[in-house]
PDB file of N, CA and C in Angstrom:
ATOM      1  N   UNK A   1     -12.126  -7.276   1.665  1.00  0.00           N
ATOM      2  CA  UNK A   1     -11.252  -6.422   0.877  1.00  0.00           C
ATOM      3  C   UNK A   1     -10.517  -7.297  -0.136  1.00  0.00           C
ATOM      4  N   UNK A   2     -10.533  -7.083  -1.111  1.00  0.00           N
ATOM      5  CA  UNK A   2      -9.238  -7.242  -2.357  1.00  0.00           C
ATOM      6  C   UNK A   2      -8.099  -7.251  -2.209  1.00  0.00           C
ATOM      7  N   UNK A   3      -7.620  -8.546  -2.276  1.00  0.00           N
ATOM      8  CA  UNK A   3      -6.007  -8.692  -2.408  1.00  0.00           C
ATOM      9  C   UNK A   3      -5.654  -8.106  -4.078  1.00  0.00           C
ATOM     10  N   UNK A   4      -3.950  -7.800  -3.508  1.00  0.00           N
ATOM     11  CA  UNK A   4      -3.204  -7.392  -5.041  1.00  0.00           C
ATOM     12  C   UNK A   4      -4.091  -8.172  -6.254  1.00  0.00           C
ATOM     13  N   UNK A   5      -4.068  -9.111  -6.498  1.00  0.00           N
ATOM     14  CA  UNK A   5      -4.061 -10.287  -7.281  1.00  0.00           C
ATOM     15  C   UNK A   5      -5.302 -10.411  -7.410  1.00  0.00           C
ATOM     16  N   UNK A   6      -6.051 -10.161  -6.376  1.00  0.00           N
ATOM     17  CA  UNK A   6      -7.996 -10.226  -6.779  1.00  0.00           C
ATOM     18  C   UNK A   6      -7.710  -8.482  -8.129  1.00  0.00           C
ATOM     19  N   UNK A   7      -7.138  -7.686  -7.339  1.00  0.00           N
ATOM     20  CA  UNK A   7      -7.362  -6.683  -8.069  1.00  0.00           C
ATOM     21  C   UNK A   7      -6.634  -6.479  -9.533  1.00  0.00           C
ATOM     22  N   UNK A   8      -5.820  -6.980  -9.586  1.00  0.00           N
ATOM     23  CA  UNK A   8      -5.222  -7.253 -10.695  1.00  0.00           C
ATOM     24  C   UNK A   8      -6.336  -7.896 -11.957  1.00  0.00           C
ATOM     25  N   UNK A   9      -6.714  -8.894 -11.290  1.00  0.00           N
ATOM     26  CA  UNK A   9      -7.407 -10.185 -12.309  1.00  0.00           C
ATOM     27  C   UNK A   9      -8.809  -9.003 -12.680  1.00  0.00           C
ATOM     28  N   UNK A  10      -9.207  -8.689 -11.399  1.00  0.00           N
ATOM     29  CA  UNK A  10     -10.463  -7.365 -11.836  1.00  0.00           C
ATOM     30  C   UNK A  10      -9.939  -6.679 -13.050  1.00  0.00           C
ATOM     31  N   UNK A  11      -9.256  -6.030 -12.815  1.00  0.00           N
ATOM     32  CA  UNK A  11      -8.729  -4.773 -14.254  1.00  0.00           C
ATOM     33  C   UNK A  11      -8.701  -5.559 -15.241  1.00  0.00           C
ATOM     34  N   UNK A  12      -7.818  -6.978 -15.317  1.00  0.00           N
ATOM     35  CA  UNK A  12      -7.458  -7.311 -16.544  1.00  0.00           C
ATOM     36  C   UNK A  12      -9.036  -8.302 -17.229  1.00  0.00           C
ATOM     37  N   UNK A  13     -10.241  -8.106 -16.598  1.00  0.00           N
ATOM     38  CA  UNK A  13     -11.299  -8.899 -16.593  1.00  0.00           C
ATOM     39  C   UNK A  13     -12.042  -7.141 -17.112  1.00  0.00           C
ATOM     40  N   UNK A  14     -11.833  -6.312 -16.382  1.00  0.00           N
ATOM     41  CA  UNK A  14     -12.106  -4.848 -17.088  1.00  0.00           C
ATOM     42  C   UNK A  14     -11.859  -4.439 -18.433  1.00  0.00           C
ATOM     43  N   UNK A  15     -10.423  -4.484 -18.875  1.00  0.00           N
ATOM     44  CA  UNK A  15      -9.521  -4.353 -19.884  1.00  0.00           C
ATOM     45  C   UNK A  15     -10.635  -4.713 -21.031  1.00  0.00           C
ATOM     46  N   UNK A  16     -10.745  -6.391 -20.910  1.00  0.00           N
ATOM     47  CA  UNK A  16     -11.247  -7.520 -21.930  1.00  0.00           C
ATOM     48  C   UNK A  16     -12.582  -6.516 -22.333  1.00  0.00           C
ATOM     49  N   UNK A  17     -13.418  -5.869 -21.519  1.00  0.00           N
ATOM     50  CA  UNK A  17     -14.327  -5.614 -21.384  1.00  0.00           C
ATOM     51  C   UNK A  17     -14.326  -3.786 -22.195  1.00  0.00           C
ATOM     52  N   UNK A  18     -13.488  -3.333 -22.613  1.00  0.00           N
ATOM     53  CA  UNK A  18     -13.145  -2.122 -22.174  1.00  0.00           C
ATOM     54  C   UNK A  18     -13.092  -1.893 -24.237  1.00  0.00           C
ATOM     55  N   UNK A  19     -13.122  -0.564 -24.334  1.00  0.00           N
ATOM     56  CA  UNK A  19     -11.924  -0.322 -26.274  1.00  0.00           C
ATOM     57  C   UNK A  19     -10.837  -1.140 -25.982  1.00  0.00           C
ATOM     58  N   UNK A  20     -10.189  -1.016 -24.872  1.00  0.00           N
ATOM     59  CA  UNK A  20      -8.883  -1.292 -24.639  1.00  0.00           C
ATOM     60  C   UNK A  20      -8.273  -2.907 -25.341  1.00  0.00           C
ATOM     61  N   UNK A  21      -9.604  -3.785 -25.300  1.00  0.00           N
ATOM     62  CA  UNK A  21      -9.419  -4.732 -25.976  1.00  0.00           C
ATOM     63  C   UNK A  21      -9.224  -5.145 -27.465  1.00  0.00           C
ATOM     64  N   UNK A  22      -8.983  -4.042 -28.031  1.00  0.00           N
ATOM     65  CA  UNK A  22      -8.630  -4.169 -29.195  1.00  0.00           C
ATOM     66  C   UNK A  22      -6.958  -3.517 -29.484  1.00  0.00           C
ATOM     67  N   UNK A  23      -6.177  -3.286 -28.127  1.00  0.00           N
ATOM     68  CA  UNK A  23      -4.899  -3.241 -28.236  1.00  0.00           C
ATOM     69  C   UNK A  23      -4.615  -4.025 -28.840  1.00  0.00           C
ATOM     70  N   UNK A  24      -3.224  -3.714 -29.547  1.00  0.00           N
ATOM     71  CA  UNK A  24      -2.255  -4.753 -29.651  1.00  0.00           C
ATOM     72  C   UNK A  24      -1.486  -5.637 -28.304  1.00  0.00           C
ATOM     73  N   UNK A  25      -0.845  -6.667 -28.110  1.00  0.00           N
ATOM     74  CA  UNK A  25      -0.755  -7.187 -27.273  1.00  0.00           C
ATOM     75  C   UNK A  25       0.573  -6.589 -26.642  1.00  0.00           C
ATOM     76  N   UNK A  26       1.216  -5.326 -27.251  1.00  0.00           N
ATOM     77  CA  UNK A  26       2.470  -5.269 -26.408  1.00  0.00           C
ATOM     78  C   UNK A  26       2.015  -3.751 -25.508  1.00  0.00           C
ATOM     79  N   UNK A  27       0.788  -3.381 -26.318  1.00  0.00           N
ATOM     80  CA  UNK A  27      -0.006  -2.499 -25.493  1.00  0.00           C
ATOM     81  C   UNK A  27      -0.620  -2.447 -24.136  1.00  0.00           C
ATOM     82  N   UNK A  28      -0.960  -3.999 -24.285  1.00  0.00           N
ATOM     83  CA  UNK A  28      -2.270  -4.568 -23.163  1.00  0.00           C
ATOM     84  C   UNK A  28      -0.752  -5.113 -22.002  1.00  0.00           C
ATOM     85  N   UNK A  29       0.204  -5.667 -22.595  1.00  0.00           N
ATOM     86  CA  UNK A  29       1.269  -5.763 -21.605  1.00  0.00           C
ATOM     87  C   UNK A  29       1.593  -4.646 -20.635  1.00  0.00           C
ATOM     88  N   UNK A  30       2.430  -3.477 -21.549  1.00  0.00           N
ATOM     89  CA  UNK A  30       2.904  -2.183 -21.028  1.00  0.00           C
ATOM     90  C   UNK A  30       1.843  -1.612 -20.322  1.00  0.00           C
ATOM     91  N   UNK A  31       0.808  -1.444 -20.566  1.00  0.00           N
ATOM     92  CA  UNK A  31      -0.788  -1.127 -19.661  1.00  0.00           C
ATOM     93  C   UNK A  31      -0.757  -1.743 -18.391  1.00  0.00           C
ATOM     94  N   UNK A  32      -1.019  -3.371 -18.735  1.00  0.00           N
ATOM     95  CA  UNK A  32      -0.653  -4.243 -17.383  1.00  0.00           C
ATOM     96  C   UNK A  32       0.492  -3.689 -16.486  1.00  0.00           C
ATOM     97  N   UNK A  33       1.553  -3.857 -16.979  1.00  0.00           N
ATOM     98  CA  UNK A  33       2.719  -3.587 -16.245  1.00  0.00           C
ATOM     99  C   UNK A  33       2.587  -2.201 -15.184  1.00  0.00           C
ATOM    100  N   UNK A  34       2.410  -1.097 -15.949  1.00  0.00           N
ATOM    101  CA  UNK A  34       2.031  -0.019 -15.269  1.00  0.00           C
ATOM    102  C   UNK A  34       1.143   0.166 -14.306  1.00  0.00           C
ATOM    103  N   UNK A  35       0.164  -0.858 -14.519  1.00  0.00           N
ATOM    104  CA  UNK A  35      -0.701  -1.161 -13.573  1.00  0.00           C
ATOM    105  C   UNK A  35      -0.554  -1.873 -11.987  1.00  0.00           C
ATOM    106  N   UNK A  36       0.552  -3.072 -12.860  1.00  0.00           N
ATOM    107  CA  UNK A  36       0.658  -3.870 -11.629  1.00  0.00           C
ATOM    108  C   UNK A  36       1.722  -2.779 -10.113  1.00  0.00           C
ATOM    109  N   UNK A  37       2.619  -2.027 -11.341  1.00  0.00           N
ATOM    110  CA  UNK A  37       3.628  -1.121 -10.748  1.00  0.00           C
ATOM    111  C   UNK A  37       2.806  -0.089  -9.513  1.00  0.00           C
ATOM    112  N   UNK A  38       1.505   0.506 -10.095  1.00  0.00           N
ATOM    113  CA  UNK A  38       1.105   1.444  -9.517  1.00  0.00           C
ATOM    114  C   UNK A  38       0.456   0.723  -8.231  1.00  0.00           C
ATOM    115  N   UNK A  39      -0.026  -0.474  -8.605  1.00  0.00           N
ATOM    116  CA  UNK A  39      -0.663  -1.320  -7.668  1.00  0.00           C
ATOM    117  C   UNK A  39       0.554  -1.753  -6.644  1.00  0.00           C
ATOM    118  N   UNK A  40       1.322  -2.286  -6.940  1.00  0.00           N
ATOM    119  CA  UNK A  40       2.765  -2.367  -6.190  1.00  0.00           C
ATOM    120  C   UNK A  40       3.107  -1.372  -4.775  1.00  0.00           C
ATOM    121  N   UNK A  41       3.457   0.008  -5.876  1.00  0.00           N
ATOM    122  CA  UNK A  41       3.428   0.949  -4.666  1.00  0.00           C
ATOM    123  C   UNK A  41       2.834   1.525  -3.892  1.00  0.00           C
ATOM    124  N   UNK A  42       1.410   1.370  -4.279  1.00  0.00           N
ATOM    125  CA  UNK A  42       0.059   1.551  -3.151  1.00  0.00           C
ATOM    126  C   UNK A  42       0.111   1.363  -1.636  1.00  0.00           C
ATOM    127  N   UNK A  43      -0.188   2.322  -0.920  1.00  0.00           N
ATOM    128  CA  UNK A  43      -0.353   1.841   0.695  1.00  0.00           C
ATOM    129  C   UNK A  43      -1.963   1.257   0.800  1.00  0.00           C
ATOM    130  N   UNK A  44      -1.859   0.136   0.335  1.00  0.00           N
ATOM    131  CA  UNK A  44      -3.746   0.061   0.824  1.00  0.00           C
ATOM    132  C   UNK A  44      -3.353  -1.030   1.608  1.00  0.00           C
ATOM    133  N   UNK A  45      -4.339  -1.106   3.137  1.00  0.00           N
ATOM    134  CA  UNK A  45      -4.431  -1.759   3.828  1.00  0.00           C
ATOM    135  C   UNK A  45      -5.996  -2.033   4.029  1.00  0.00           C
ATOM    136  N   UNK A  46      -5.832  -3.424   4.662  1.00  0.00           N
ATOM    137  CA  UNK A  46      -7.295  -3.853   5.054  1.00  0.00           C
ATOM    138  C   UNK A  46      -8.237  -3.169   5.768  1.00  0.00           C
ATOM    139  N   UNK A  47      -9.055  -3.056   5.387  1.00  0.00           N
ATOM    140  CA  UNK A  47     -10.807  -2.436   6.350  1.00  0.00           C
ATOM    141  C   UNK A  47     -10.419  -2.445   7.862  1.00  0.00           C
ATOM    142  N   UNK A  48      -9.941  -4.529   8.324  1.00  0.00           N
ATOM    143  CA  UNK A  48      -9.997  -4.339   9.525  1.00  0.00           C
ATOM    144  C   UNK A  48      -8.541  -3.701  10.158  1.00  0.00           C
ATOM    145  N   UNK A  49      -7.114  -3.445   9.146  1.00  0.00           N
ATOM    146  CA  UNK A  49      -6.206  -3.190   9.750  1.00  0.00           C
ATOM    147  C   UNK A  49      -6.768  -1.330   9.541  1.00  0.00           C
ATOM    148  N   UNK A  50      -7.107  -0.902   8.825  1.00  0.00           N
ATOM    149  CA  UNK A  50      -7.530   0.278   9.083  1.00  0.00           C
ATOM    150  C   UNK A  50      -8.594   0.687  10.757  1.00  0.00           C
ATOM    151  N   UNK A  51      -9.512  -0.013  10.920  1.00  0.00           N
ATOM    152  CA  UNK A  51     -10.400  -0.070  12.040  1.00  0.00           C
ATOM    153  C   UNK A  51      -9.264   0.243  13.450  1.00  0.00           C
ATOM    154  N   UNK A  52      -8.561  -0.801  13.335  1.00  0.00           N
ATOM    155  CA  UNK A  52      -7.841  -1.323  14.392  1.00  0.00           C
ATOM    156  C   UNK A  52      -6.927   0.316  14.772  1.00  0.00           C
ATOM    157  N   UNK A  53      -6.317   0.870  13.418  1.00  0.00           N
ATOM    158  CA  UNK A  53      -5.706   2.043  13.626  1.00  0.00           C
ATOM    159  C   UNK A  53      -6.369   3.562  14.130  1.00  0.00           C
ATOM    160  N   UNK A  54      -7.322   3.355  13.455  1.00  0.00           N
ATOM    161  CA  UNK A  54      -8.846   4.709  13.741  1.00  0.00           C
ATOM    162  C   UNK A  54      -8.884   4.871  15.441  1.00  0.00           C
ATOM    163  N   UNK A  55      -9.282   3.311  15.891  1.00  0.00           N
ATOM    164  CA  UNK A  55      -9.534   3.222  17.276  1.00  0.00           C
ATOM    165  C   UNK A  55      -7.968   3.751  18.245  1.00  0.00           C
ATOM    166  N   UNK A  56      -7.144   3.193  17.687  1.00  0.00           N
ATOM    167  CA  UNK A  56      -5.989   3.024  18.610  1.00  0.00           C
ATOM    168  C   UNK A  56      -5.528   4.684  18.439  1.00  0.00           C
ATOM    169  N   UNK A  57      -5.862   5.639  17.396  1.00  0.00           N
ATOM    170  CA  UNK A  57      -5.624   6.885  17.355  1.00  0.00           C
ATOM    171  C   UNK A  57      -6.915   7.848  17.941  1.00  0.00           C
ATOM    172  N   UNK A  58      -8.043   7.292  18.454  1.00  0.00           N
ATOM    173  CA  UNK A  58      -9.134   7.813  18.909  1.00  0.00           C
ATOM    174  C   UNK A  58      -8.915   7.620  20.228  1.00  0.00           C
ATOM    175  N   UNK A  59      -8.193   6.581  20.792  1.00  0.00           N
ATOM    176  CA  UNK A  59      -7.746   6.240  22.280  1.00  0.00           C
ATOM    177  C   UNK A  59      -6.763   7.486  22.298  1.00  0.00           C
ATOM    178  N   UNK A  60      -5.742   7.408  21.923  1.00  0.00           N
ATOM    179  CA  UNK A  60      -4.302   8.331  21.856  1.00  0.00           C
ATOM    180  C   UNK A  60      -4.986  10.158  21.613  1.00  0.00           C
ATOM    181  N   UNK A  61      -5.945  10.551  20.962  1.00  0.00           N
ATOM    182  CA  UNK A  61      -6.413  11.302  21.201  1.00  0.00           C
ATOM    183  C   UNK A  61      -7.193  11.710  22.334  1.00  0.00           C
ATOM    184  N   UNK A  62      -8.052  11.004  22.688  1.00  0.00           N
ATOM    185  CA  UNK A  62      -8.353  11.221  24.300  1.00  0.00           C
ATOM    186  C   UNK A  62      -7.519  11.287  25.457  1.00  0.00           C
ATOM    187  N   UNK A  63      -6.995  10.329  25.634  1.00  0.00           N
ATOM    188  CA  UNK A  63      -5.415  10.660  25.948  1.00  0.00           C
ATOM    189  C   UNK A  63      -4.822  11.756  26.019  1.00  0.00           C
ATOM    190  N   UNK A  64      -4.365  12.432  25.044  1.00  0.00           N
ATOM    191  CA  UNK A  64      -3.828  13.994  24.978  1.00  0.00           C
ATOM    192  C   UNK A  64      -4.939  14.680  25.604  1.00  0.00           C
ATOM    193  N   UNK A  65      -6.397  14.535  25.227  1.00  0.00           N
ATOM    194  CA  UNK A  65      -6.868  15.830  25.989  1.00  0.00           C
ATOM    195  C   UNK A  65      -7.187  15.681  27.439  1.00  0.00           C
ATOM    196  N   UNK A  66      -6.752  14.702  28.332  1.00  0.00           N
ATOM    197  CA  UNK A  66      -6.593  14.498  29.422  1.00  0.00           C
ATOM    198  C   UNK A  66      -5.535  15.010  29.684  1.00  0.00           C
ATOM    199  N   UNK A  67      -4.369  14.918  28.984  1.00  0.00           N
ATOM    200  CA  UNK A  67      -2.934  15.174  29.761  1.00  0.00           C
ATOM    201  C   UNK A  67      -2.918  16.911  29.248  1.00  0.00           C
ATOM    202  N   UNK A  68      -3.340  17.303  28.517  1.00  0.00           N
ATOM    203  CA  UNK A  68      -3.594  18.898  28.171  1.00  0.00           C
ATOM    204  C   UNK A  68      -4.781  19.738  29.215  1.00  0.00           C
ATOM    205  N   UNK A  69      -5.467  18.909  29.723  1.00  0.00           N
ATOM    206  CA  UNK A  69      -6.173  19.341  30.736  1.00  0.00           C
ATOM    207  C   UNK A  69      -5.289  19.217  32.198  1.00  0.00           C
ATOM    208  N   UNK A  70      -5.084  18.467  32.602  1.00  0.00           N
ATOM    209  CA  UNK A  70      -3.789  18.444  33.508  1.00  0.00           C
ATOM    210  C   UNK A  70      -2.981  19.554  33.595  1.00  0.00           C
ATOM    211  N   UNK A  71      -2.253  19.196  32.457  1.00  0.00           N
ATOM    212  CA  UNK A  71      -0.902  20.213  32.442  1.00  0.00           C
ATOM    213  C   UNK A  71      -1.893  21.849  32.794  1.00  0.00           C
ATOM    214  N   UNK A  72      -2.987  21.941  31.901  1.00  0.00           N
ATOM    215  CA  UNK A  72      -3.601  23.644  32.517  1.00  0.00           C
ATOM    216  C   UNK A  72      -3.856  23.824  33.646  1.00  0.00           C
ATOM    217  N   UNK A  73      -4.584  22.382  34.240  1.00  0.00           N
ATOM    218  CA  UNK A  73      -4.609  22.822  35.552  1.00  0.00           C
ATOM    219  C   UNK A  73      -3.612  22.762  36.597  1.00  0.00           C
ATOM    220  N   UNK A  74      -2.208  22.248  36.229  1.00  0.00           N
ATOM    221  CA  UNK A  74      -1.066  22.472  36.896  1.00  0.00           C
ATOM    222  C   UNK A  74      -0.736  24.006  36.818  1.00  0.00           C
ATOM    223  N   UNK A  75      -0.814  24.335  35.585  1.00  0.00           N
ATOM    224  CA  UNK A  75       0.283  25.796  35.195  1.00  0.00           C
ATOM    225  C   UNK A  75      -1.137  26.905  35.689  1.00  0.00           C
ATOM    226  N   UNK A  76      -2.621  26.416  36.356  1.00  0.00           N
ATOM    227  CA  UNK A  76      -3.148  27.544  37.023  1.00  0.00           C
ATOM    228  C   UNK A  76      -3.078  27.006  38.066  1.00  0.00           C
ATOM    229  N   UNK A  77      -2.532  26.406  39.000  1.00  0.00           N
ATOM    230  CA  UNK A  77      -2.278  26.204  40.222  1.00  0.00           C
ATOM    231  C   UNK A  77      -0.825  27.405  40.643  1.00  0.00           C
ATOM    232  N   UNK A  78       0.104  27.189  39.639  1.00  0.00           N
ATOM    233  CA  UNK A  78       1.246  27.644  39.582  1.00  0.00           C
ATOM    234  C   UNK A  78       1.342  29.212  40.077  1.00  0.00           C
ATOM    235  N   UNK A  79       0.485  29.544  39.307  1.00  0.00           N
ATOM    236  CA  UNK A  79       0.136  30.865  38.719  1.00  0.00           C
ATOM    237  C   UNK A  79      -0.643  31.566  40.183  1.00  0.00           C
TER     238      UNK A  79
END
């Protein structure tokens, strides 16, 4: 996966590549900037910190449908 900064250098290696390169330079700044900003507030996390979460919420889901099976067969015992 791409760090901030891999992704950054990508766009601005895009940009060069792009119309965009015939901005003026306070253009290609304010562009950057907005960029780095949006990149900033991004939740992106890694492949493997994503993996790690999938599983640990696929456990926690099984989980519940054990304890939801339980609890029914408590409340038809009850009954």
């Amino acid at each position: 996966m791409l760090n901030s900064d891999q992704i950054r250098t990508r766009i601005e290696q895009l940009l060069q590549q792009t119309p965009f390169s015939g901005l003026s330079q306070d253009l290609k700044l304010a562009l950057q900037g907005q960029l780095n900003s949006l990149l900033s507030s991004a939740d992106i996390v890694s492949r493997e910190e994503f993996e790690v979460q999938a599983e640990a919420l696929r456990r926690t889901q099984a989980r519940l449908l054990e304890l939801e099976d339980k609890v029914a067969q408590l409340e038809a015992q009850q009954s």
